[in-house]
N, C-alpha and C. Protein backbone atom coordinates (compact mmCIF):
# COMPACT_ATOMS: atom_id res chain seq x y z
N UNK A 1 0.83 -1.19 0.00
CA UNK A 1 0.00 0.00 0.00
C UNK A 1 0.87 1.26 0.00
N UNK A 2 2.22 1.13 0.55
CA UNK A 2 2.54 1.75 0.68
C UNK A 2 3.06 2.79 -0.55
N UNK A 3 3.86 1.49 -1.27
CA UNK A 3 4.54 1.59 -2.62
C UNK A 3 3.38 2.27 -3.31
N UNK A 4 2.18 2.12 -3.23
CA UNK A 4 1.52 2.94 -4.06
C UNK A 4 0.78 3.95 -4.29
N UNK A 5 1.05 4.98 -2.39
CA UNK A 5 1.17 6.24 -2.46
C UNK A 5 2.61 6.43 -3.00
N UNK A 6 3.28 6.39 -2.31
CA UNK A 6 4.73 6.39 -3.29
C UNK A 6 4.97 6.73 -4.44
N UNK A 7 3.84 5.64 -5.08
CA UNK A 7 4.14 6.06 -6.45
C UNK A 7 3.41 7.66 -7.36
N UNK A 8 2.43 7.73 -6.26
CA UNK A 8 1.63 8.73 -7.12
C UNK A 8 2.35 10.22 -6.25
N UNK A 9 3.51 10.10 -5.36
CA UNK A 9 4.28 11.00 -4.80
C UNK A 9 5.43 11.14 -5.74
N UNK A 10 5.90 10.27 -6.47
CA UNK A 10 6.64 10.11 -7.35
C UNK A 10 6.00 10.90 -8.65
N UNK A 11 5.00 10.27 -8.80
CA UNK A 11 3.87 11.08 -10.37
C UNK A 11 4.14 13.14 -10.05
N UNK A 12 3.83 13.27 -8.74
CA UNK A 12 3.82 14.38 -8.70
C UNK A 12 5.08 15.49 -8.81
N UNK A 13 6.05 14.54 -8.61
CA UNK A 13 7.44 14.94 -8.56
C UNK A 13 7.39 15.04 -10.25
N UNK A 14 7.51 14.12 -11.18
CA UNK A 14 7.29 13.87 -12.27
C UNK A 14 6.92 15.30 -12.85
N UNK A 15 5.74 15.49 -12.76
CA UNK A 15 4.45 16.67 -13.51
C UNK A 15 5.47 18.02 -12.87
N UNK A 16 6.21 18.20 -11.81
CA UNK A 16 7.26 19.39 -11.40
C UNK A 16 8.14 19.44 -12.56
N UNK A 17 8.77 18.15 -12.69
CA UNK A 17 10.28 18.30 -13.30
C UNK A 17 9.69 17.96 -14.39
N UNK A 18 9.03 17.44 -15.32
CA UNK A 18 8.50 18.02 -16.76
C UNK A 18 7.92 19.33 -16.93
N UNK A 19 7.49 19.75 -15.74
CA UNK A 19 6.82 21.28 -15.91
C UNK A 19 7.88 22.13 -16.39
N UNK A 20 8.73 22.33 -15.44
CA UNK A 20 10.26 22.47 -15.84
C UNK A 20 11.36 22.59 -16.81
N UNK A 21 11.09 21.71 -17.14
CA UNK A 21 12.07 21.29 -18.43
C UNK A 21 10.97 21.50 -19.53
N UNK A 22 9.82 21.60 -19.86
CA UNK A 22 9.49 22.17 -20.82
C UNK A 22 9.23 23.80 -20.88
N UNK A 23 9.50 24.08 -19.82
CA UNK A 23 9.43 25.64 -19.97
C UNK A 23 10.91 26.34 -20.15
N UNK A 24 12.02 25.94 -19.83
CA UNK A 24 13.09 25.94 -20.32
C UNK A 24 13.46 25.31 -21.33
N UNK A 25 13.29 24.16 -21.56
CA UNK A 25 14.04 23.61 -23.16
C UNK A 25 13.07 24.01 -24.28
N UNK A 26 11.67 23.99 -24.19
CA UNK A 26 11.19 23.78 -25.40
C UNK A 26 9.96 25.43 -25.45
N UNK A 27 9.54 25.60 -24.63
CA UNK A 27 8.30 26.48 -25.04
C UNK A 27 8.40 27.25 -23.85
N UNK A 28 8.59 28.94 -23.59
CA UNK A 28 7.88 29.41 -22.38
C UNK A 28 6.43 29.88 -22.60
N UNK A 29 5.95 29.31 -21.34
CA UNK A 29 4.21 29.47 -21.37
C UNK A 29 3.48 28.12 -20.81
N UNK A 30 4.55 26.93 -20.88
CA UNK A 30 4.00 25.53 -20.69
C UNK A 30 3.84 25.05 -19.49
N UNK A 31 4.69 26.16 -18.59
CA UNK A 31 4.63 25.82 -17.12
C UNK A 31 3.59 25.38 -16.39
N UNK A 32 2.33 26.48 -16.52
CA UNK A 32 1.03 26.34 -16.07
C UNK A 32 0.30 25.38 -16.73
N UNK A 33 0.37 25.43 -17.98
CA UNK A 33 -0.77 24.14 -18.09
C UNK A 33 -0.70 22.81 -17.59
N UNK A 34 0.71 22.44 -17.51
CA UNK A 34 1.35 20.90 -17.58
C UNK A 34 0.71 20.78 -15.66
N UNK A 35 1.85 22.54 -14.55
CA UNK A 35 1.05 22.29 -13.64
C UNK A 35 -0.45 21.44 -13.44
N UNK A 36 -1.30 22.67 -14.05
CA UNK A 36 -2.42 22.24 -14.17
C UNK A 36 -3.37 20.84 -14.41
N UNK A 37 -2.65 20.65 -15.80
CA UNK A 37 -2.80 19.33 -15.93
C UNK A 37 -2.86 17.83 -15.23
N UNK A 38 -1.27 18.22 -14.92
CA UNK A 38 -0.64 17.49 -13.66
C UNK A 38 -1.84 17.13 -12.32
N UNK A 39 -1.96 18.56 -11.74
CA UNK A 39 -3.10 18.02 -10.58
C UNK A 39 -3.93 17.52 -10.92
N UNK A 40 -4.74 18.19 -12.19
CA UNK A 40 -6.42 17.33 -12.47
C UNK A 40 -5.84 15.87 -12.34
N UNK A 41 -4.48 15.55 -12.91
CA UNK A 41 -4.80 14.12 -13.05
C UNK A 41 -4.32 13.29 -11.80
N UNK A 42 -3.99 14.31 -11.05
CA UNK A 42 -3.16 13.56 -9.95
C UNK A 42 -4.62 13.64 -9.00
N UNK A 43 -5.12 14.42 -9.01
CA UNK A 43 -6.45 14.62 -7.96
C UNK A 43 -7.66 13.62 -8.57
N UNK A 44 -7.39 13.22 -10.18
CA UNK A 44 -8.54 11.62 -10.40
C UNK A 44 -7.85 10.63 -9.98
N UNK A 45 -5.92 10.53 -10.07
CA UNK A 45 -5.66 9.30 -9.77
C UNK A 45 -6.15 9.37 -8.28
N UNK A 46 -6.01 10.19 -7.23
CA UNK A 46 -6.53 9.97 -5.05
C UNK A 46 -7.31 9.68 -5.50
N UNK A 47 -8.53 9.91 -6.16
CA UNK A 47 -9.58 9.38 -5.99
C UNK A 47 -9.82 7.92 -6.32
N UNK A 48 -9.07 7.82 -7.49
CA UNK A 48 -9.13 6.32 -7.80
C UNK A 48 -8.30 5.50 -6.73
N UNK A 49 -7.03 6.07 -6.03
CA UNK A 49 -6.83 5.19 -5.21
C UNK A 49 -8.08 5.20 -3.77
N UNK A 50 -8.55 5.89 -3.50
CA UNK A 50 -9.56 5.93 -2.59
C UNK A 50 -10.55 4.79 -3.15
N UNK A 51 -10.86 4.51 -4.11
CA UNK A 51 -11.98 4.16 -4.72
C UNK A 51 -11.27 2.32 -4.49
N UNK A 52 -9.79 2.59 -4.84
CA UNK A 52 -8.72 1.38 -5.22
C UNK A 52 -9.02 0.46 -3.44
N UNK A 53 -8.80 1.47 -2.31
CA UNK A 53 -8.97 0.99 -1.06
C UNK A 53 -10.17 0.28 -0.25
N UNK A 54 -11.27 0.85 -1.07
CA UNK A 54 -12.72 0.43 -0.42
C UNK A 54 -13.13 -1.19 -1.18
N UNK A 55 -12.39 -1.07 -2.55
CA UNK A 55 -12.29 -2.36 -3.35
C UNK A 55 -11.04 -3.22 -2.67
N UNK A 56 -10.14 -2.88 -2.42
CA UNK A 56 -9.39 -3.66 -1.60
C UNK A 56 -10.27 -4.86 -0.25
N UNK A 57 -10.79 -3.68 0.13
CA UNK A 57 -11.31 -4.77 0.97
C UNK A 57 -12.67 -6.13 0.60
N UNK A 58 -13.18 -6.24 -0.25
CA UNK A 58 -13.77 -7.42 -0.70
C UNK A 58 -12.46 -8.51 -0.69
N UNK A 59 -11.35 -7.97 -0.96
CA UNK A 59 -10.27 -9.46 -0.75
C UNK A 59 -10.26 -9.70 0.33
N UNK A 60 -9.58 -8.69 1.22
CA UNK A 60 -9.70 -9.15 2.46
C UNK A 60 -10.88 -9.50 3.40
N UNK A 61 -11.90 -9.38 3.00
CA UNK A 61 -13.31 -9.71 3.65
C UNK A 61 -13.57 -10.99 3.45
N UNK A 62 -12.71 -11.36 2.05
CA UNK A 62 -13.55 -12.94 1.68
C UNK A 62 -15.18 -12.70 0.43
N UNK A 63 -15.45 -11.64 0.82
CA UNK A 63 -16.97 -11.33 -0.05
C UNK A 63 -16.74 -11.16 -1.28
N UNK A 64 -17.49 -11.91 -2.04
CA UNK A 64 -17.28 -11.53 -3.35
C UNK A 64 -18.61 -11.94 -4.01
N UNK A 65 -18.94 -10.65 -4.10
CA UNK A 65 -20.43 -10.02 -4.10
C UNK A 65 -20.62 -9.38 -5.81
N UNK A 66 -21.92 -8.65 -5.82
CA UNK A 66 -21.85 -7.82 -6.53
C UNK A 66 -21.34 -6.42 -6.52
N UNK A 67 -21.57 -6.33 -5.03
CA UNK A 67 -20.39 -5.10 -4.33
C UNK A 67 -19.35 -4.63 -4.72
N UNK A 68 -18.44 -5.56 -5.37
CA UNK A 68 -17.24 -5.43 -5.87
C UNK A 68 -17.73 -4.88 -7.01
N UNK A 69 -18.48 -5.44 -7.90
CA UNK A 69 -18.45 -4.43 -9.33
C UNK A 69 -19.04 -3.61 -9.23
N UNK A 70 -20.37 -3.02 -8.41
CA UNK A 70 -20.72 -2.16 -8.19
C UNK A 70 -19.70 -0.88 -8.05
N UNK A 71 -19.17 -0.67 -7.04
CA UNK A 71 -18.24 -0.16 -6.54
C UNK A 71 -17.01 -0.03 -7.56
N UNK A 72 -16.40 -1.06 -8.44
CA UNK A 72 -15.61 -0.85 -9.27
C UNK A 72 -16.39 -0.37 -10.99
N UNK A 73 -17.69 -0.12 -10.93
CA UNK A 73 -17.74 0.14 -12.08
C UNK A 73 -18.09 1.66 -11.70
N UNK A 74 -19.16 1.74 -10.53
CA UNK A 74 -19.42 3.03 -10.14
C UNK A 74 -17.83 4.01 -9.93
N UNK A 75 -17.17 4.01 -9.06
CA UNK A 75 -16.04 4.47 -9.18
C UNK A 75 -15.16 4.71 -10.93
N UNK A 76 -15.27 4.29 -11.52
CA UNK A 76 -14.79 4.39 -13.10
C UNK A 76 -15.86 5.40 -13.77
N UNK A 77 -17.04 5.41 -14.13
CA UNK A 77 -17.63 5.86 -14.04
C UNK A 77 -17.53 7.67 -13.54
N UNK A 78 -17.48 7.75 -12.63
CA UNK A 78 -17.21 9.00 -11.74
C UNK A 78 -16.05 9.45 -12.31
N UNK A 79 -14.65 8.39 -12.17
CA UNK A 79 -13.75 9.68 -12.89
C UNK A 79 -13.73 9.81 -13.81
N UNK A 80 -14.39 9.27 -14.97
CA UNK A 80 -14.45 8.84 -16.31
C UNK A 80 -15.33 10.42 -16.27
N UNK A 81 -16.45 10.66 -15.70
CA UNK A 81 -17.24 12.31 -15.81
C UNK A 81 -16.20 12.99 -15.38
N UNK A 82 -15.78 12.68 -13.99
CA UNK A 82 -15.09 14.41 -13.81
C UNK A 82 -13.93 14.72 -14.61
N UNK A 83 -13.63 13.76 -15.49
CA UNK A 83 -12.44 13.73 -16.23
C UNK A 83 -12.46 14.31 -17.50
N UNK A 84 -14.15 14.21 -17.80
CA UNK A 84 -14.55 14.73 -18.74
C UNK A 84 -14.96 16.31 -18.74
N UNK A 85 -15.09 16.53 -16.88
CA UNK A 85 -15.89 18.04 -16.80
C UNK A 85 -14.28 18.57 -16.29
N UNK A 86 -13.26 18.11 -16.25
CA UNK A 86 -12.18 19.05 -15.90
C UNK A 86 -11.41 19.10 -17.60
N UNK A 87 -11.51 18.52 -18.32
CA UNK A 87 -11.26 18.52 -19.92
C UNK A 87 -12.10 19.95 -20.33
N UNK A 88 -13.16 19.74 -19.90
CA UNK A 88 -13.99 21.24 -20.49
C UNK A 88 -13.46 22.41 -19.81
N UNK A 89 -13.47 22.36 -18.74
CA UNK A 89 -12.76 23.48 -17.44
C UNK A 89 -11.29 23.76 -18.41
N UNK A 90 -10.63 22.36 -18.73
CA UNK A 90 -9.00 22.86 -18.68
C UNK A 90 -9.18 23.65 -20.62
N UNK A 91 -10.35 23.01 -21.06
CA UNK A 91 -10.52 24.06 -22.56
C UNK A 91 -10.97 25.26 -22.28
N UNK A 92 -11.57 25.33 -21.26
CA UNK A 92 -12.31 26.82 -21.08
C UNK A 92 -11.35 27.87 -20.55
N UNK A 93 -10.18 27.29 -19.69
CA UNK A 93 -9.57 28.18 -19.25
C UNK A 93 -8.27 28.62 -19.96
N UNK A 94 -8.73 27.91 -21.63
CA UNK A 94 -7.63 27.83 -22.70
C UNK A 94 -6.23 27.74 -22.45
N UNK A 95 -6.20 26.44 -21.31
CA UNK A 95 -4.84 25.71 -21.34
C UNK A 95 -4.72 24.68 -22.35
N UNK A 96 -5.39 24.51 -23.43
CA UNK A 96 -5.32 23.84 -24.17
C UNK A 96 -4.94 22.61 -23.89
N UNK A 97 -4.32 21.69 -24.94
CA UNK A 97 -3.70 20.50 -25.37
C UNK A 97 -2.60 20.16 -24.21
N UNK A 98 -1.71 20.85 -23.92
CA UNK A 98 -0.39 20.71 -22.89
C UNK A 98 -1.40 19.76 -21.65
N UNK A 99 -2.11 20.89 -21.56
CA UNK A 99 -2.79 20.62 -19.71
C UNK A 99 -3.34 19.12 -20.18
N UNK A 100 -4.24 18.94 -21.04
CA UNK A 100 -5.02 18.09 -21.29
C UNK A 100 -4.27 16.35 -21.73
N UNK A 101 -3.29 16.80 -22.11
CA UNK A 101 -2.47 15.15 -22.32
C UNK A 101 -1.58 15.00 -20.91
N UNK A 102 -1.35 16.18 -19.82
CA UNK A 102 -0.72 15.94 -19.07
C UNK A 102 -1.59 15.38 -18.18
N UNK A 103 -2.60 16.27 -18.02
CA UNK A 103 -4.04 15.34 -17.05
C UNK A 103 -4.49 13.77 -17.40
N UNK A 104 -4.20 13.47 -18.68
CA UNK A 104 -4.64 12.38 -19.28
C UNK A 104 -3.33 11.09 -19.12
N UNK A 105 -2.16 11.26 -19.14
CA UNK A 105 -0.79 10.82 -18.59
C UNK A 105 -0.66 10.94 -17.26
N UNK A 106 -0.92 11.52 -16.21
CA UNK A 106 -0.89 11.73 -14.71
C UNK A 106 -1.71 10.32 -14.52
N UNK A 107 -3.56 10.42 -15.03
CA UNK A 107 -4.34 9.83 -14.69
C UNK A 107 -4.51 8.55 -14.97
N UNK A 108 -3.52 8.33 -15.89
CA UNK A 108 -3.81 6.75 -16.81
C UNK A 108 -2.41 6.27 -15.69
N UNK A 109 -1.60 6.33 -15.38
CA UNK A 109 -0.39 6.45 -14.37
C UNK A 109 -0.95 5.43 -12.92
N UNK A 110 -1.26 6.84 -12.93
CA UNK A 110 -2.05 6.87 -11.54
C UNK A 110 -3.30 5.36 -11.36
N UNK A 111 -3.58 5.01 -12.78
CA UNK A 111 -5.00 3.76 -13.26
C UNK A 111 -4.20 2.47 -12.66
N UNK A 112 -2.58 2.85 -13.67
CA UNK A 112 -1.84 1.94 -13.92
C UNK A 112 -2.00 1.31 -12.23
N UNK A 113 -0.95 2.31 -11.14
CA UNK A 113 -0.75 1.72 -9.84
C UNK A 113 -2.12 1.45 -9.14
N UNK A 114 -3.25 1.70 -9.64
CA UNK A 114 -4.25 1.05 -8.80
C UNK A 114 -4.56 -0.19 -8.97
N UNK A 115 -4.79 -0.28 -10.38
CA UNK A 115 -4.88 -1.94 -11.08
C UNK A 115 -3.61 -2.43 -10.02
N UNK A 116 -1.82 -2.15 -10.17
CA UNK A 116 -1.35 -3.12 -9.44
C UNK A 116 -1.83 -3.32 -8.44
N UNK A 117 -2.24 -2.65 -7.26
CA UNK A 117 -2.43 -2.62 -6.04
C UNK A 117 -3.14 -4.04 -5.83
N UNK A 118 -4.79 -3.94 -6.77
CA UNK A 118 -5.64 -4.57 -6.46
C UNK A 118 -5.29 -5.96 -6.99
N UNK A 119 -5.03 -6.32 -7.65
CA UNK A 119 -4.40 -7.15 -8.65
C UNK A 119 -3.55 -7.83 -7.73
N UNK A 120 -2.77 -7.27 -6.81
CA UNK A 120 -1.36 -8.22 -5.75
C UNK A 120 -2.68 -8.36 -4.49
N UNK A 121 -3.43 -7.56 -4.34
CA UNK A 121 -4.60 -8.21 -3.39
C UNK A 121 -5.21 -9.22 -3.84
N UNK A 122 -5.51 -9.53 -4.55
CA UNK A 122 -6.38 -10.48 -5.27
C UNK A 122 -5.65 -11.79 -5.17
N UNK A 123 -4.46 -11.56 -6.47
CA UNK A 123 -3.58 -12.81 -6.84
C UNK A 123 -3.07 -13.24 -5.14
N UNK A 124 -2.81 -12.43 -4.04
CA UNK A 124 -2.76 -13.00 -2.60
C UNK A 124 -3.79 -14.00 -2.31
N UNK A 125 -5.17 -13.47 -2.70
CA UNK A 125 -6.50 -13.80 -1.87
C UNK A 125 -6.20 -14.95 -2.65
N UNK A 126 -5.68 -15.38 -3.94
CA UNK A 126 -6.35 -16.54 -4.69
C UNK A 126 -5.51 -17.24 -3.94
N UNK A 127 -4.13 -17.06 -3.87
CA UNK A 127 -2.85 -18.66 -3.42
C UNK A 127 -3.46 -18.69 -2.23
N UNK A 128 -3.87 -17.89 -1.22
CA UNK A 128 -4.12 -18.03 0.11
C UNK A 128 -5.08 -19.40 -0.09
N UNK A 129 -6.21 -19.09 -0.92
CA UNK A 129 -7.32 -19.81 -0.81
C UNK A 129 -7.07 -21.47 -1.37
N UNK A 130 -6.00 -21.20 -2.33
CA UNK A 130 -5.24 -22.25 -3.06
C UNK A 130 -4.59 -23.37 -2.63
N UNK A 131 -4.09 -22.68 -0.94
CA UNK A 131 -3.48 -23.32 -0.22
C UNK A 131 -2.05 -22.80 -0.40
N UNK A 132 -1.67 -22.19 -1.03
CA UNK A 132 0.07 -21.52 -0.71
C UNK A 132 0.47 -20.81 0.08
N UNK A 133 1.33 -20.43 0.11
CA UNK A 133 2.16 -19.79 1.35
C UNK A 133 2.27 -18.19 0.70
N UNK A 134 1.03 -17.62 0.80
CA UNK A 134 1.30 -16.15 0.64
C UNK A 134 1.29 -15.58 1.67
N UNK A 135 1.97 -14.25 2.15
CA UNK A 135 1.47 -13.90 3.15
C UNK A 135 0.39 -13.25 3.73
N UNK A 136 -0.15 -13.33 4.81
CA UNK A 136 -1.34 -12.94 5.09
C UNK A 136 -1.81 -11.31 4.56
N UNK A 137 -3.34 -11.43 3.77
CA UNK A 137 -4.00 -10.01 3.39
C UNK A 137 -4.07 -9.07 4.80
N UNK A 138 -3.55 -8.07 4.65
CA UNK A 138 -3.24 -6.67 5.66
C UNK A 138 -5.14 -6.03 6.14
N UNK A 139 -5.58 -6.77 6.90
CA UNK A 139 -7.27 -6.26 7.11
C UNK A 139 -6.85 -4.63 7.27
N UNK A 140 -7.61 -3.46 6.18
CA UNK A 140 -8.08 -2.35 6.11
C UNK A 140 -8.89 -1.90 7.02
C-alpha cells in the first residue's frame, strides 16, 4: 500500500520536473498548463486510489459479491465524468492540449498503480485460498 502512495508521490514529482524542463528547453508558457494538468490528473488518480482501497477490501473480507463491481464500475464511471468536466474546465480556461495530455498521462499512471495494487490483493486472496504460502492479506 505503501509503494503505491509512493508512487503517485513520485507522479507528482514527475508533472514538477516536466513542468520544468518544458518551460526551459522547449516552449515558455507551458509551465502552467502541464502544472495544471498534472493536478487534475493527480487529484482523479486519489480518488481512484480511494476508490482502489474500499475495493481492496472485498479481498480481504472474503466477499465476493456484486459489491465489488458495483463499486468498481461506479467508481470508473465517476472519474471517467469528472475527467470529462475538468477537460472542459482545462478548454475553457484555454490551457489547451499541454494541460489536457498531461491530465490524461498523470491519470492513466495513476490507473496503472491502482490496477497493481488490487491485482497483488487479489492474486494473494487466490494462493491463500489455493493453499500456498502467501502472506497474510493486511485487514483495512
Amino acid at each position: 500500500m505503501l509503494r503505491a502512495w509512493a508512487a503517485l508521490a513520485i507522479l507528482a514529482l514527475l508533472v514538477i520536473g516536466s513542468a520544468e524542463v518544458l518551460e526551459r528547453a522547449y516552449a515558455p508558457g507551458l509551465r502552467v498548463p502541464v502544472y495544471v494538468g498534472g493536478m487534475a490528473g493527480l487529484v482523479l488518480a486519489l480518488l481512484g486510489m480511494l476508490i482502489a482501497l474500499r475495493l481492496a477490501r472485498f479481498a480481504s473480507s472474503g466477499a465476493e459479491d456484486q459489491g465489488f463491481w458495483k463499486w468498481w464500475g461506479g467508481g470508473l464511471l465517476l472519474r471517467f465524468v469528472l475527467g470529462g468536466i475538468a477537460g472542459v474546465v482545462l478548454m475553457g480556461l484555454k490551457l489547451g492540449p499541454p494541460a489536457l495530455l498531461t491530465m490524461a498521462a498523470v491519470y492513466l499512471a495513476g490507473m496503472f498503480v491502482e490496477t497493481a495494487l488490487l491485482a497483488q490483493m487479489f492474486f494473494l486472496k487466490a494462493d491463500q485460498k489455493a493453499g500456498g504460502n502467501a502472506p497474510p492479506i493486511p485487514k483495512r
